[in-house]
N, C-alpha and C. Protein backbone atom coordinates (compact mmCIF):
# COMPACT_ATOMS: atom_id res chain seq x y z
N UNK A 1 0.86 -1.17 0.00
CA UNK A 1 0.00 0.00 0.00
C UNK A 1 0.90 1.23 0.00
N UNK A 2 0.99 2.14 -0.73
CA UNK A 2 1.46 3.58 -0.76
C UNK A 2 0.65 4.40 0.13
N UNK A 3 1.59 5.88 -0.14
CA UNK A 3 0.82 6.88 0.48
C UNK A 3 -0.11 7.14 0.20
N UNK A 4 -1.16 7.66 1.26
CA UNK A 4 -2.31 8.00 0.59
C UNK A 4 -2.43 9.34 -0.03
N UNK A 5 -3.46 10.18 -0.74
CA UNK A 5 -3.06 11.13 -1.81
C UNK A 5 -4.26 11.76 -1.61
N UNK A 6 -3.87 13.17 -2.15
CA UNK A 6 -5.45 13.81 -1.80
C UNK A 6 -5.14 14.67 -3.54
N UNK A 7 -5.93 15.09 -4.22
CA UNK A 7 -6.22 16.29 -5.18
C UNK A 7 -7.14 17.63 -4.18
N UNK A 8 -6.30 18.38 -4.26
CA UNK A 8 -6.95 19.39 -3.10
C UNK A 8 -8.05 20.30 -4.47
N UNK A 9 -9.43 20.35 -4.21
CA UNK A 9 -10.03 21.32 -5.37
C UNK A 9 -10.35 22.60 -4.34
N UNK A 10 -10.07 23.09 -3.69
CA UNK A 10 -10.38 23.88 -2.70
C UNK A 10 -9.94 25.07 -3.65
N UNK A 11 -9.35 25.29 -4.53
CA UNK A 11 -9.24 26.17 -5.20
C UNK A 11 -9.95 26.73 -6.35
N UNK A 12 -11.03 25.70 -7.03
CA UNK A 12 -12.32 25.67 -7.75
C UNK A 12 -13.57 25.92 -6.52
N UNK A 13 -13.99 26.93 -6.94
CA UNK A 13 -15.19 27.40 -6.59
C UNK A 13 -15.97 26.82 -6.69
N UNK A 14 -16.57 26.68 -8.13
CA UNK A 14 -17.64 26.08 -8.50
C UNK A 14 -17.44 24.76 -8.07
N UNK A 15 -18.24 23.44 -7.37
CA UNK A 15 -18.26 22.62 -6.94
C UNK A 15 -18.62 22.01 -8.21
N UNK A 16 -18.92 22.08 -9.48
CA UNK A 16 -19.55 20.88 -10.45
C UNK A 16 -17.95 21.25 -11.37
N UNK A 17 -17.44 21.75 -11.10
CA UNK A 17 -16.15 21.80 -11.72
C UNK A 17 -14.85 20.97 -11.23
N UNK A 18 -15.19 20.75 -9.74
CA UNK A 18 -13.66 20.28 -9.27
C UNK A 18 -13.81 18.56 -9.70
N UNK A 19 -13.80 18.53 -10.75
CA UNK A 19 -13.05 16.83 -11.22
C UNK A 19 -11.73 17.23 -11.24
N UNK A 20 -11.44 16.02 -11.73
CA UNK A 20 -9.70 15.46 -12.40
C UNK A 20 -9.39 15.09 -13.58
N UNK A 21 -9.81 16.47 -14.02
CA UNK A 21 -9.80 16.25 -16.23
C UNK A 21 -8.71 16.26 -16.67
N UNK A 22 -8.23 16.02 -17.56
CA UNK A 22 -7.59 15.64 -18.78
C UNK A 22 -6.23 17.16 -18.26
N UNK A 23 -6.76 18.34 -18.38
CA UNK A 23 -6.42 19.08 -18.22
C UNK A 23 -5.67 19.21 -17.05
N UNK A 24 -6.45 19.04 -15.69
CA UNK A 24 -5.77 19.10 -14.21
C UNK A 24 -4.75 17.97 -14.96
N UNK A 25 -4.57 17.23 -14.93
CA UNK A 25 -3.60 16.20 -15.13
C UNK A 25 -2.41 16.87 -15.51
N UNK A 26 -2.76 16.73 -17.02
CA UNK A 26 -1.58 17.06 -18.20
C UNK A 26 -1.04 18.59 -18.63
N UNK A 27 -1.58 19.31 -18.16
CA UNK A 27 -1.83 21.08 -19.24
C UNK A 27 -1.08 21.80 -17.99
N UNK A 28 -0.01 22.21 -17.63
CA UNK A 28 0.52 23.02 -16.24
C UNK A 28 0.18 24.43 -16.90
N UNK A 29 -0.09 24.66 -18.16
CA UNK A 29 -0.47 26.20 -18.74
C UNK A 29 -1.91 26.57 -17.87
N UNK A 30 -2.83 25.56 -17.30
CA UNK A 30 -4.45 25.32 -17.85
C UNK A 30 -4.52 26.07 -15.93
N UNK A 31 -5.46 26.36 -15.77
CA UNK A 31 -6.14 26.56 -14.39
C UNK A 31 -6.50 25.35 -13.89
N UNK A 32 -7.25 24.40 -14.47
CA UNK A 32 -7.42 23.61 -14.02
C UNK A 32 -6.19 22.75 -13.18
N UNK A 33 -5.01 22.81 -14.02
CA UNK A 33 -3.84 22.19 -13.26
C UNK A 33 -3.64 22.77 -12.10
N UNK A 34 -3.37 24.10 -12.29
CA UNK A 34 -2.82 24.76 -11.05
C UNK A 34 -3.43 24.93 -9.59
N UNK A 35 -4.66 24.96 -9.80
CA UNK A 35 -6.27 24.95 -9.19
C UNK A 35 -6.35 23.61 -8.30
N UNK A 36 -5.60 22.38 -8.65
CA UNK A 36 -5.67 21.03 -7.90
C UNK A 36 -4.61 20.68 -7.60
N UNK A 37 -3.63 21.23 -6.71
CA UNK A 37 -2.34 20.36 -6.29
C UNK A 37 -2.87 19.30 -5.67
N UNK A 38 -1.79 18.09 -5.93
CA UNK A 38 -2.26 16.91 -5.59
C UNK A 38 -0.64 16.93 -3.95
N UNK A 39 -1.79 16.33 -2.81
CA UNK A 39 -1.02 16.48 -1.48
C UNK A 39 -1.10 14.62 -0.86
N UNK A 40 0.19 14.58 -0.88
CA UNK A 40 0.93 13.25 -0.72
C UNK A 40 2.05 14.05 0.05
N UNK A 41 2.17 12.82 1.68
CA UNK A 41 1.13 12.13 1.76
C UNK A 41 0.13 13.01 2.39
N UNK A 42 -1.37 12.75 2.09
CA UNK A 42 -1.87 13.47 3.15
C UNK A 42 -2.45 12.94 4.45
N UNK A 43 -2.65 13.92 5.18
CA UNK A 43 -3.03 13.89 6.55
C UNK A 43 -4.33 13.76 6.90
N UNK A 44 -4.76 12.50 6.85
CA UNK A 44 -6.46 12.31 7.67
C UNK A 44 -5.95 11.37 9.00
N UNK A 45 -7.08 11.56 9.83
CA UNK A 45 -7.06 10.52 11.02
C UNK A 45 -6.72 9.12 11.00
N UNK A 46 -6.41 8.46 12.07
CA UNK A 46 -6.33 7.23 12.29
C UNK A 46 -7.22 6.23 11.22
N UNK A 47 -8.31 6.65 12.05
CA UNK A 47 -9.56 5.70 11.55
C UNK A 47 -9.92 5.83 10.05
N UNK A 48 -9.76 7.01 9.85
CA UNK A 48 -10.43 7.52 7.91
C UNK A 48 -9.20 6.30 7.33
N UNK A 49 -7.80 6.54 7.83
CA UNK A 49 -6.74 6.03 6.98
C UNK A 49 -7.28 4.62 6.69
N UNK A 50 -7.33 4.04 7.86
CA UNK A 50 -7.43 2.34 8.24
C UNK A 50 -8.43 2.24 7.13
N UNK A 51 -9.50 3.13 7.16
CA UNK A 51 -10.81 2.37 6.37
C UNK A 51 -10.63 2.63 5.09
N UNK A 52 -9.79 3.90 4.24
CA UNK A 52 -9.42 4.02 3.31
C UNK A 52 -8.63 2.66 2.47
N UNK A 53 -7.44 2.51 3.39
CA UNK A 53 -6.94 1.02 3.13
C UNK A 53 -7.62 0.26 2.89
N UNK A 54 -8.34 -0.07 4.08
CA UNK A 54 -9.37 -1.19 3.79
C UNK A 54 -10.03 -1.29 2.70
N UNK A 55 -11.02 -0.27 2.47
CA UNK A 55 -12.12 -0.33 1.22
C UNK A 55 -10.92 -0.30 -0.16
N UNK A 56 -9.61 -0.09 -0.28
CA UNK A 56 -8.74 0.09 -1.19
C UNK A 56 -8.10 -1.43 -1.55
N UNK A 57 -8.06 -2.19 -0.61
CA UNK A 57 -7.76 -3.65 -0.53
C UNK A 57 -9.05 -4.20 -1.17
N UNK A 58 -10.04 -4.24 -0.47
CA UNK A 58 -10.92 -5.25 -0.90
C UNK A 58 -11.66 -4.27 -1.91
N UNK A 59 -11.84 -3.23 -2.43
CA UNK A 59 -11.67 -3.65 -4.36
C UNK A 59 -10.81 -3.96 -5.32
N UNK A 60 -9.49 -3.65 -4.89
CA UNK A 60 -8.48 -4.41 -5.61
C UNK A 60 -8.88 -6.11 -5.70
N UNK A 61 -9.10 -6.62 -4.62
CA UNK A 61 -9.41 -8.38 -4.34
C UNK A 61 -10.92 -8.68 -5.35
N UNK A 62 -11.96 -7.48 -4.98
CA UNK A 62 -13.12 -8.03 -5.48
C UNK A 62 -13.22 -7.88 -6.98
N UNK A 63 -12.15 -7.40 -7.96
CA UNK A 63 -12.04 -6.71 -8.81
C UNK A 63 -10.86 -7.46 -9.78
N UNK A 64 -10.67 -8.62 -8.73
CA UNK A 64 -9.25 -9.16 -9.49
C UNK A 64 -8.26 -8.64 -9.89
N UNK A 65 -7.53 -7.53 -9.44
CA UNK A 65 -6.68 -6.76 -9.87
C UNK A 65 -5.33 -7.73 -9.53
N UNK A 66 -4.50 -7.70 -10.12
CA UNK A 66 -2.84 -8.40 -9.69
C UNK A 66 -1.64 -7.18 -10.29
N UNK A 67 -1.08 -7.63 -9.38
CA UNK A 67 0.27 -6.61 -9.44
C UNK A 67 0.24 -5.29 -8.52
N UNK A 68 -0.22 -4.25 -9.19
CA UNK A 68 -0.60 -3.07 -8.85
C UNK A 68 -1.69 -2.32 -9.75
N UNK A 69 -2.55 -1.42 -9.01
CA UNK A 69 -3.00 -0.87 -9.23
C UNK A 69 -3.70 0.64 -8.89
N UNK A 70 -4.43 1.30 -8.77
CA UNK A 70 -4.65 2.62 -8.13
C UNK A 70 -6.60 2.68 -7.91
N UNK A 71 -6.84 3.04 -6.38
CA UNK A 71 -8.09 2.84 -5.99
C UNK A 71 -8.28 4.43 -5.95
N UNK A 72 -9.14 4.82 -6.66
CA UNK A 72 -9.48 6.28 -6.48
C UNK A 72 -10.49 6.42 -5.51
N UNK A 73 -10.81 7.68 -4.99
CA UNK A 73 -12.14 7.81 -3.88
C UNK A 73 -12.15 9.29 -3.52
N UNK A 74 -13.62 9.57 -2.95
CA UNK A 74 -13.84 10.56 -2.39
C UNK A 74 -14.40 10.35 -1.50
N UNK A 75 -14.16 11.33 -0.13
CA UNK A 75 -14.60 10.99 0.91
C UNK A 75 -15.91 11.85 1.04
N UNK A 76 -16.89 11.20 1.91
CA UNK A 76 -18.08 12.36 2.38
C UNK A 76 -18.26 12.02 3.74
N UNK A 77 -18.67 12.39 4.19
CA UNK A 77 -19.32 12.35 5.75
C UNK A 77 -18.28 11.42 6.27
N UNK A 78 -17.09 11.36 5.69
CA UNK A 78 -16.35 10.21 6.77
C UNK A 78 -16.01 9.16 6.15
N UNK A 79 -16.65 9.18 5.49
CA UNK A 79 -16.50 7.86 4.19
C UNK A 79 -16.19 7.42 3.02
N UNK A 80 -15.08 6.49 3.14
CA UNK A 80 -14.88 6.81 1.74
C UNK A 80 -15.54 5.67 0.94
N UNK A 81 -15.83 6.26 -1.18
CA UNK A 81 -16.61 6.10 -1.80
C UNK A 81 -15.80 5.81 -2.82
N UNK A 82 -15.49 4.40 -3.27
CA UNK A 82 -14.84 4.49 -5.03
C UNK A 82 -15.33 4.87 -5.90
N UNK A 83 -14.29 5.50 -6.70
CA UNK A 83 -14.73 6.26 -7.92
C UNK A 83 -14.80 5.32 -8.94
N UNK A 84 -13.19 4.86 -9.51
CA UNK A 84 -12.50 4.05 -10.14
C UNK A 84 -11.48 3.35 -9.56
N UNK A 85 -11.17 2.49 -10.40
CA UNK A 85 -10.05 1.72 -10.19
C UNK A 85 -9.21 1.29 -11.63
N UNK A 86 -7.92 1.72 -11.48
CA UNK A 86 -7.24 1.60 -12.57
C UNK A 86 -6.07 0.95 -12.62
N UNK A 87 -6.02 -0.35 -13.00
CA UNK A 87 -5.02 -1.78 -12.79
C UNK A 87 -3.90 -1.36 -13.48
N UNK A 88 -3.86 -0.24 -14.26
CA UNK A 88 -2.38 -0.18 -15.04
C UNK A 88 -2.11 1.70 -14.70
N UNK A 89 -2.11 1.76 -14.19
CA UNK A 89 -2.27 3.56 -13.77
C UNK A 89 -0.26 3.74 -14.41
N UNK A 90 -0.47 5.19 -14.88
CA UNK A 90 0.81 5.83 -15.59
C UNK A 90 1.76 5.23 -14.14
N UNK A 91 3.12 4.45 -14.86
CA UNK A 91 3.91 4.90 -13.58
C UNK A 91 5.43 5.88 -13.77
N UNK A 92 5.47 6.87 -14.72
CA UNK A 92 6.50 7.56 -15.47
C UNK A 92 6.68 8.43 -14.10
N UNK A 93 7.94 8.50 -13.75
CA UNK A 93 8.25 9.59 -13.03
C UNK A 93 7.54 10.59 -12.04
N UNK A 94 7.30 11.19 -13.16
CA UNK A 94 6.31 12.32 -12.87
C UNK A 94 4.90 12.15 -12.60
N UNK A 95 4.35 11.12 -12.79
CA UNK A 95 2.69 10.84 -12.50
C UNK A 95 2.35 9.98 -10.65
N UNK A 96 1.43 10.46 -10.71
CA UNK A 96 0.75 10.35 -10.01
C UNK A 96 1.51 9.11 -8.40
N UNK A 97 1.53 7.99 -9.14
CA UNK A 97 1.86 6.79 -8.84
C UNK A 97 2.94 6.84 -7.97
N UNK A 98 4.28 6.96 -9.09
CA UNK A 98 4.91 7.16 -8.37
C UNK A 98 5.65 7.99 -7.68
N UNK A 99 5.15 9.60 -7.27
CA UNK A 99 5.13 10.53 -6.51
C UNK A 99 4.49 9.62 -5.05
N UNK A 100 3.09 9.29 -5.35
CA UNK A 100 2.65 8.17 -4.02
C UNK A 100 3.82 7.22 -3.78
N UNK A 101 4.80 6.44 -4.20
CA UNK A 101 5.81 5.48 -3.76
C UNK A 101 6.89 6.37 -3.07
N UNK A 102 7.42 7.51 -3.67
CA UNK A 102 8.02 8.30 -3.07
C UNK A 102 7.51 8.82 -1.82
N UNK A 103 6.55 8.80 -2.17
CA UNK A 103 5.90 9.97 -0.46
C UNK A 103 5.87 8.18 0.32
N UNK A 104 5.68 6.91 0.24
CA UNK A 104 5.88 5.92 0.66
C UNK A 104 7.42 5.32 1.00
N UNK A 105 8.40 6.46 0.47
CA UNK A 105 9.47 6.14 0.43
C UNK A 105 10.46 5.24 0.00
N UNK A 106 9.61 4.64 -1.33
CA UNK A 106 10.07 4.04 -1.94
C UNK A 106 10.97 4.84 -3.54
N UNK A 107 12.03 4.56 -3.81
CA UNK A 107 12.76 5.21 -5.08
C UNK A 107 11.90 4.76 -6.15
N UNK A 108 11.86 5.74 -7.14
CA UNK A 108 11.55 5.05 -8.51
C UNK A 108 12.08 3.93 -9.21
N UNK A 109 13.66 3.47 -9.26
CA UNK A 109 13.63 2.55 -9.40
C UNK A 109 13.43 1.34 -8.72
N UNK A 110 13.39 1.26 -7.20
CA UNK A 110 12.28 0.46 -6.33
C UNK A 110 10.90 0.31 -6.94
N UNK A 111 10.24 1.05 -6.87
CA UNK A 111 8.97 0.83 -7.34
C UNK A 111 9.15 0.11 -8.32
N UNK A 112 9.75 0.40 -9.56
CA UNK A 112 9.77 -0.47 -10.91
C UNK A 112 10.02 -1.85 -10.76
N UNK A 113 10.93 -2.14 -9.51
CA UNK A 113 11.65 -3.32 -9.30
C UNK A 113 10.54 -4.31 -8.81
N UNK A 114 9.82 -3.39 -7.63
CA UNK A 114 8.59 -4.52 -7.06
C UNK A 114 7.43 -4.52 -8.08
N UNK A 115 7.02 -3.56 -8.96
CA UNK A 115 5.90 -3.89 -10.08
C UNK A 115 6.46 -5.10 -10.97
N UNK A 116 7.96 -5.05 -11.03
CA UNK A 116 8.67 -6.38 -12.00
C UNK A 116 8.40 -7.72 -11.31
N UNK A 117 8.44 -7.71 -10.22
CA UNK A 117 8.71 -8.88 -9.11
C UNK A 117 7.07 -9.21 -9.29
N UNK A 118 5.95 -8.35 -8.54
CA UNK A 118 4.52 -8.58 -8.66
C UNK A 118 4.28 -9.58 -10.10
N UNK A 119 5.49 -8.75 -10.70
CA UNK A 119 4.95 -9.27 -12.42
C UNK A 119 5.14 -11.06 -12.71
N UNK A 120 6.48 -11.25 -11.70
CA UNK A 120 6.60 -12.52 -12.04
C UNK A 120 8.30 -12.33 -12.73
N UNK A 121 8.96 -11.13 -13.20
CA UNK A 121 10.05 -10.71 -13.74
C UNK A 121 11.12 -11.04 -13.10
């Protein structure tokens, strides 16, 4: 399990706007990018963490995922809610992934090494 990760939208106003488009992602020109720093690791309670894990494990299991993969979610009232789940998520440097292994303290080429190993490599 990596760090856990937050996309902060606290900087979008409009609430039907704060997704994680194409744009927040990729475009550092775009508002949308700049508008969502993504905060790894972040800081929730004891209990949110544990259950985050949890519900992050058992859809990976119920979902058949192997190797690695990435459990997205949003929390409400305490709870967290999967969005997606994405069994092959970017792991280049710079994305997402493995910024989470780093904030887990794992090196990039670590990470590569145990996605090889998961692999069977």
């Amino acid at each position: 399990m990596l760090a856990l990760a937050e996309i902060d939208y606290s900087g979008i106003a409009d609430p039907l706007r704060r997704i994680c488009s194409y744009a927040a992602k990729w475009e550092p020109e775009r508002d949308e990018y700049r508008l969502t720093p993504v905060i790894y690791p972040v800081k929730v309670d004891n209990r949110l963490a544990k259950r985050m894990r949890s519900v992050a494990i058992a859809t990976y299991e119920a979902l058949g995922c192997r190797g690695y993969a990435r459990v997205d979610m949003r929390v409400r009232g305490g709870e967290p809610y999967v969005l997606e789940v994405n069994p092959n998520p970017d792991i280049s440097p710079d994305a997402g992934f493995a910024r989470a292994a780093l904030a887990a303290g794992h090196t990039y080429p670590e990470m590569v090494e145990r996605i090889l190993h998961l692999a069977g490599g």
